[in-house]
C-alpha atoms as a PDB file:
ATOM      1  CA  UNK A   1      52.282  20.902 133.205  1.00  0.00           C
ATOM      2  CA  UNK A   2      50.450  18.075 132.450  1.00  0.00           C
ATOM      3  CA  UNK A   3      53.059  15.730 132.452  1.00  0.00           C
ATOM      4  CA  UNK A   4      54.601  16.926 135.425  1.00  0.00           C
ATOM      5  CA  UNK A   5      51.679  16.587 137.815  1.00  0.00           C
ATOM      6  CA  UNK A   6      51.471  13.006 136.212  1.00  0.00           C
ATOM      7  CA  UNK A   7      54.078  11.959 137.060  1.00  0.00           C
ATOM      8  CA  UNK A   8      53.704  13.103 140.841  1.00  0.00           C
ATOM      9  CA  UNK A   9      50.520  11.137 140.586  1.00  0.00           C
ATOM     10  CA  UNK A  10      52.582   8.422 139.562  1.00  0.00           C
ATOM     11  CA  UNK A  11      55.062   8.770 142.104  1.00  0.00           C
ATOM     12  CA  UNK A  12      52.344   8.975 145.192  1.00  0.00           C
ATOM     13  CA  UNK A  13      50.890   5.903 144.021  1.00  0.00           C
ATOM     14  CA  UNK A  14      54.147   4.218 143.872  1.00  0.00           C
ATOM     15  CA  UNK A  15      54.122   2.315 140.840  1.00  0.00           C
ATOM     16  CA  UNK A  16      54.205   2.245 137.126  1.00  0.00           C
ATOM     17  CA  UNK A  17      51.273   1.045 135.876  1.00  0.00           C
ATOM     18  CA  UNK A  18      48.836   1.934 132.831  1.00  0.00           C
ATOM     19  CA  UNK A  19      45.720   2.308 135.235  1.00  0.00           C
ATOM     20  CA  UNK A  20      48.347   4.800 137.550  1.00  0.00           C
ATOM     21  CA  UNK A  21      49.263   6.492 134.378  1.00  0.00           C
ATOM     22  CA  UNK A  22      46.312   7.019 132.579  1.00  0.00           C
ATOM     23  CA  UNK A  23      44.345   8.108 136.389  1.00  0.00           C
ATOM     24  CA  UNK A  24      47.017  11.029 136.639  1.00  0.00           C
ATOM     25  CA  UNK A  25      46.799  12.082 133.380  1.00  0.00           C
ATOM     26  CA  UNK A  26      42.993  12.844 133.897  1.00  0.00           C
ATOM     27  CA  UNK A  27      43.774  13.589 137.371  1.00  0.00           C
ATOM     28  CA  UNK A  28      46.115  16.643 136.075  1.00  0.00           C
ATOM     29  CA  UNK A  29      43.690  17.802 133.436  1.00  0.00           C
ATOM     30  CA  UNK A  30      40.714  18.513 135.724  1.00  0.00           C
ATOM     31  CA  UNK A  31      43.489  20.379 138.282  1.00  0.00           C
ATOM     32  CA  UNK A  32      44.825  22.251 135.362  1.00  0.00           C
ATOM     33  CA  UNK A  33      40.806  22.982 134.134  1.00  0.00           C
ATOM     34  CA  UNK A  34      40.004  23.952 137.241  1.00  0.00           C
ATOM     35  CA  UNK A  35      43.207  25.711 138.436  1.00  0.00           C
ATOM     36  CA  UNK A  36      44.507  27.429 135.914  1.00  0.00           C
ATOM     37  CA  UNK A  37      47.427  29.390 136.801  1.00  0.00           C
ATOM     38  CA  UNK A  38      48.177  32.987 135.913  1.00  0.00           C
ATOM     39  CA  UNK A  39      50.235  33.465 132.710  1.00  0.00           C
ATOM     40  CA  UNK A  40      53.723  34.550 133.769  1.00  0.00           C
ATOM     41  CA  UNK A  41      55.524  36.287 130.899  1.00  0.00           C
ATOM     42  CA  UNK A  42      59.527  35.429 130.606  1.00  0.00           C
ATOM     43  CA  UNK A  43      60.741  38.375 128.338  1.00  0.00           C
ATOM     44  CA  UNK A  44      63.836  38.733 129.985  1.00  0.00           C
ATOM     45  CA  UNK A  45      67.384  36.962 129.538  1.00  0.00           C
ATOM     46  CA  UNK A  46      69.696  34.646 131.357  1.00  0.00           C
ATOM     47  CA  UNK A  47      72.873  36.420 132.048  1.00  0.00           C
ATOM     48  CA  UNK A  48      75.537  34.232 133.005  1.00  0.00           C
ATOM     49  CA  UNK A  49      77.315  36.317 135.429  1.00  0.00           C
ATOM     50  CA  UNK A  50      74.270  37.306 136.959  1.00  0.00           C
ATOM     51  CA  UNK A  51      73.523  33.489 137.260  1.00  0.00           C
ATOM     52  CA  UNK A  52      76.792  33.096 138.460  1.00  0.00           C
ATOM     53  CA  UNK A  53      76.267  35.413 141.566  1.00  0.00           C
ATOM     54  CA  UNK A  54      72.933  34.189 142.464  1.00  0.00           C
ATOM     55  CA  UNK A  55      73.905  30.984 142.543  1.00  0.00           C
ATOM     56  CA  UNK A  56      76.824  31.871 144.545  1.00  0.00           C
ATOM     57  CA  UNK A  57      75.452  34.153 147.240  1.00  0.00           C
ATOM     58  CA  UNK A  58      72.609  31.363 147.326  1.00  0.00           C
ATOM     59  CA  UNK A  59      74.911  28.695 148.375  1.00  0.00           C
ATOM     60  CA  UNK A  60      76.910  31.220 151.064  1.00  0.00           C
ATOM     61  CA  UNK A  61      73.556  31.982 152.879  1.00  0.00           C
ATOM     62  CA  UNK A  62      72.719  28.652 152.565  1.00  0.00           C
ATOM     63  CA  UNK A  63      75.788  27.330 154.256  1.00  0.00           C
ATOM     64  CA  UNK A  64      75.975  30.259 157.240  1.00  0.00           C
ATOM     65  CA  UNK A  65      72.191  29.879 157.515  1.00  0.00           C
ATOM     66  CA  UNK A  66      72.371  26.127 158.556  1.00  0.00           C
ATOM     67  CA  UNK A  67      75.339  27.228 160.937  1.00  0.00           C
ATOM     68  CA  UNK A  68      73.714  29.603 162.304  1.00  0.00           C
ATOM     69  CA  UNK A  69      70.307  27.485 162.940  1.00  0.00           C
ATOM     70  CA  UNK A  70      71.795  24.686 163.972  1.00  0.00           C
ATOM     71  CA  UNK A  71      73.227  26.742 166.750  1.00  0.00           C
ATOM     72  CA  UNK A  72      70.305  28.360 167.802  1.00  0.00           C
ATOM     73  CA  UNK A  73      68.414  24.594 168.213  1.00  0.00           C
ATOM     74  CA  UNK A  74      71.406  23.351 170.037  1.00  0.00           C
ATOM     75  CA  UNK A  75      72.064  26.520 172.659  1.00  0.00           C
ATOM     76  CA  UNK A  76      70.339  25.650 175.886  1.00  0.00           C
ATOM     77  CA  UNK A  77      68.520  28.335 177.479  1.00  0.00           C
ATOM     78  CA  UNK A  78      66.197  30.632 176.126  1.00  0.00           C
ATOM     79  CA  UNK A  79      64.139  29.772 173.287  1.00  0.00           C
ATOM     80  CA  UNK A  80      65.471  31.884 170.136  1.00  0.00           C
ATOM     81  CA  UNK A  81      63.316  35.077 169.284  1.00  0.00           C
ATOM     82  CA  UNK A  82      61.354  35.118 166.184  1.00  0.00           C
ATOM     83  CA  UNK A  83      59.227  37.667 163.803  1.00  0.00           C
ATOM     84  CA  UNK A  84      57.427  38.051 161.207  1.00  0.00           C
ATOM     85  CA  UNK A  85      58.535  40.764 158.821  1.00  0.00           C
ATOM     86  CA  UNK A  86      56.701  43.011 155.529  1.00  0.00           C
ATOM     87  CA  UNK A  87      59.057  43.108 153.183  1.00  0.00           C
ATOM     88  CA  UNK A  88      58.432  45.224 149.951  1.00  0.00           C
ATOM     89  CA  UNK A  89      60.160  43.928 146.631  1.00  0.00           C
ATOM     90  CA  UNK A  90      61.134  47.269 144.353  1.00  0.00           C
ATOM     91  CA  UNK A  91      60.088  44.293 140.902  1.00  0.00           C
ATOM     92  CA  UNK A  92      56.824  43.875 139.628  1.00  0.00           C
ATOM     93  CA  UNK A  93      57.563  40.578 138.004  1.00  0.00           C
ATOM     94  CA  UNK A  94      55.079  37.677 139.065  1.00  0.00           C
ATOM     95  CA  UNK A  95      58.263  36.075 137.593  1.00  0.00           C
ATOM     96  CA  UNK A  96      61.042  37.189 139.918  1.00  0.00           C
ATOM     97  CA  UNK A  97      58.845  37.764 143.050  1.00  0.00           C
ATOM     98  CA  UNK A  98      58.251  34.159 142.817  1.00  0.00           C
ATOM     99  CA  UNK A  99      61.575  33.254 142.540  1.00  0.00           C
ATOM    100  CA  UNK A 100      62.645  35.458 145.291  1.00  0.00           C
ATOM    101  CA  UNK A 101      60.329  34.200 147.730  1.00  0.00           C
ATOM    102  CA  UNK A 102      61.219  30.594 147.013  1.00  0.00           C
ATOM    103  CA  UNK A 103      64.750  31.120 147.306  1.00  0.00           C
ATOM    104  CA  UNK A 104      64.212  33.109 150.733  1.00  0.00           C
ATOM    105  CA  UNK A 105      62.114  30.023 151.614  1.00  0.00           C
ATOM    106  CA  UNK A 106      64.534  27.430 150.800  1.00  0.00           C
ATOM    107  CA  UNK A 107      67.529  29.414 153.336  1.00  0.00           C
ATOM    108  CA  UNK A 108      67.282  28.142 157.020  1.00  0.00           C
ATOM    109  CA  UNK A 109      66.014  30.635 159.260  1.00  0.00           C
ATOM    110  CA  UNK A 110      63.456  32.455 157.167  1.00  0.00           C
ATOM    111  CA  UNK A 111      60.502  31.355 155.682  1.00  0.00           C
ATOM    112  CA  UNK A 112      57.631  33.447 153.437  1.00  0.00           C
ATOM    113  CA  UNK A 113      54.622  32.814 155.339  1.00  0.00           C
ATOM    114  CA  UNK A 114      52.286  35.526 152.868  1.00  0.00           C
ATOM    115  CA  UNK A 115      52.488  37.177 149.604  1.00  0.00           C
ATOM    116  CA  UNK A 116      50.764  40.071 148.177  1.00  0.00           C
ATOM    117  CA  UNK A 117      50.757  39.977 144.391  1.00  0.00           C
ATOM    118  CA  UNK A 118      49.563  43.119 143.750  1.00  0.00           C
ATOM    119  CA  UNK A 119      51.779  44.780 145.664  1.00  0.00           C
ATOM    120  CA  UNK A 120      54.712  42.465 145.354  1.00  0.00           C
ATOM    121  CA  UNK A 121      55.048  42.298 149.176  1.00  0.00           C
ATOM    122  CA  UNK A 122      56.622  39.128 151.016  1.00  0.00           C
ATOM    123  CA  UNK A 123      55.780  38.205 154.773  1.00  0.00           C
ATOM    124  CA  UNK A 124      58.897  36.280 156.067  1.00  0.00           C
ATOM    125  CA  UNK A 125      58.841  34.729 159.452  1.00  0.00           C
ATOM    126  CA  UNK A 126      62.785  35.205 160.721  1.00  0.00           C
ATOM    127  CA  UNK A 127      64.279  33.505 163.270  1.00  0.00           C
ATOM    128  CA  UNK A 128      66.910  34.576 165.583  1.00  0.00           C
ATOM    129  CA  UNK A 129      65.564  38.296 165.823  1.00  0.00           C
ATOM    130  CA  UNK A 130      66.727  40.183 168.488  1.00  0.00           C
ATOM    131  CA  UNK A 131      66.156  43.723 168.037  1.00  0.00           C
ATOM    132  CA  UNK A 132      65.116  46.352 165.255  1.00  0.00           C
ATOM    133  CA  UNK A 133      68.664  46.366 163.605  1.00  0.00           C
ATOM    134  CA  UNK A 134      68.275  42.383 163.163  1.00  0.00           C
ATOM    135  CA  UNK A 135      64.868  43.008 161.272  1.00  0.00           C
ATOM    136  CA  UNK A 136      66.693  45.528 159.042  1.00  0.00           C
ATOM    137  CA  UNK A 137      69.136  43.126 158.141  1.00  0.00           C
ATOM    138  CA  UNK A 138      66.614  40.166 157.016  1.00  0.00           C
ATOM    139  CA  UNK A 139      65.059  42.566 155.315  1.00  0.00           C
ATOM    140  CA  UNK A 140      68.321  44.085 153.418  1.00  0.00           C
ATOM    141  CA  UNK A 141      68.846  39.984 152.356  1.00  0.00           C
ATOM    142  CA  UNK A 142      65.701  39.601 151.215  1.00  0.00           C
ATOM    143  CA  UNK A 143      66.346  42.789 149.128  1.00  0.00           C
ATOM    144  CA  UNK A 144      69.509  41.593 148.043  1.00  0.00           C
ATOM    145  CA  UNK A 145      67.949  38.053 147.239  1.00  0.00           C
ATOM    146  CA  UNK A 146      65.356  39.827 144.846  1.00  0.00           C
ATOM    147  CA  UNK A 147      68.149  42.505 143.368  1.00  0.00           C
ATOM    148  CA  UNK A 148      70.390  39.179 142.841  1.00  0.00           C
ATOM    149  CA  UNK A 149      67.676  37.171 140.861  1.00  0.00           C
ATOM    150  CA  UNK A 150      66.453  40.652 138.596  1.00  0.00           C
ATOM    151  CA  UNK A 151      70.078  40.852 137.851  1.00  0.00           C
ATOM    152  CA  UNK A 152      70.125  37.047 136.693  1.00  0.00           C
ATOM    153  CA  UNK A 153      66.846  37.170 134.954  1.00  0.00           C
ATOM    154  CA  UNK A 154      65.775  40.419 133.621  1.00  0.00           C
ATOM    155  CA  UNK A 155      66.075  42.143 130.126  1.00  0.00           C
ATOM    156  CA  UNK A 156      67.769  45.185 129.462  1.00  0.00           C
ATOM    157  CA  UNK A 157      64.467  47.266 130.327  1.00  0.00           C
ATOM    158  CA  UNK A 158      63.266  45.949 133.373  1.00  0.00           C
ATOM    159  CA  UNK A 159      67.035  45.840 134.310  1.00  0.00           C
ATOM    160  CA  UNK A 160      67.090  49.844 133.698  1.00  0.00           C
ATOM    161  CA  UNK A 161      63.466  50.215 135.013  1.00  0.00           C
ATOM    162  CA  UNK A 162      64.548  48.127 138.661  1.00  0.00           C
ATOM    163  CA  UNK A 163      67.847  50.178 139.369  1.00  0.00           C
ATOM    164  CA  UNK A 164      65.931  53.343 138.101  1.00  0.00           C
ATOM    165  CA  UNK A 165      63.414  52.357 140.737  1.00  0.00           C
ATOM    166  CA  UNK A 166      65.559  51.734 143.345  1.00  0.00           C
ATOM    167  CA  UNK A 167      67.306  55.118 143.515  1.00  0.00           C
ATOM    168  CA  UNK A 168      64.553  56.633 144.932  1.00  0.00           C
ATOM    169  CA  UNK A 169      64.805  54.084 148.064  1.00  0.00           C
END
């Protein structure tokens, strides 16, 4: 940690010096002192085929999501429709909700404007919404997104204790 947020110091400033060096070192101790992030616990595995899929699916939505924003900025006429939707993740991995939510972020079109930790719930701002049934359907990739990462990520247990959980839904 400490080395990374030196070397963004470094890279703000713009140049390799000791003085530039030394400054972000103590600037990233006092931000680490004073911010200290929550612990997040990794006891799953990597699975390759899992991997495989997220990456895959990630790369799709990213593709048709560009297509389909670039579309909506360059139709003339009526400014595209837009919500804000609650989205409730079925994991209660600090872990994997984070990942979800930045891989939601980083797809055109939908962006997580809110989380709740303790309830592992996502606020996404979609664009292009036209109706309940579009809603549904961010809401289904977003669920997909999360299901996609767990499958990538998690051990054996929380593997059994996500699908487990998601039968009920």
């Amino acid at each position: 940690m400490l080395i990374g947020l030196t070397v963004v110091w470094v890279l703000l400033w713009g140049g390799l010096t000791v003085g530039n060096v030394l400054s972000g070192l103590v600037v990233a101790v006092v931000v680490t002192l004073v911010f200290p992030l929550p612990p997040i616990v990794f006891g799953g595995r990597l699975r390759a085929r899992g991997l495989a899929v997220l990456i895959g699916w990630f790369v799709v939505e990213l593709v048709v999501a560009s297509v389909q924003v670039a579309a909506l900025a360059l139709r003339i006429g009526r400014p595209p429709l837009n919500a804000v939707i609650e989205v409730d993740l079925r994991s209660r991995s600090d872990l994997y909700l984070t990942l979800t939510a930045e891989l939601l972020s980083l797809v055109p079109g939908s962006l997580v404007v809110e989380v709740r930790r303790s309830t592992s719930t996502l606020f996404l701002h979609v664009l292009g919404v036209r109706d309940e049934s579009d809603v549904e359907a961010a809401r289904r990739r977003a669920l997909r997104q999360e299901e996609r990462v767990v499958r990538a990520l998690a051990s054996d247990e929380e593997l059994a204790a996500y699908l487990a959980e998601g039968v009920g839904r």
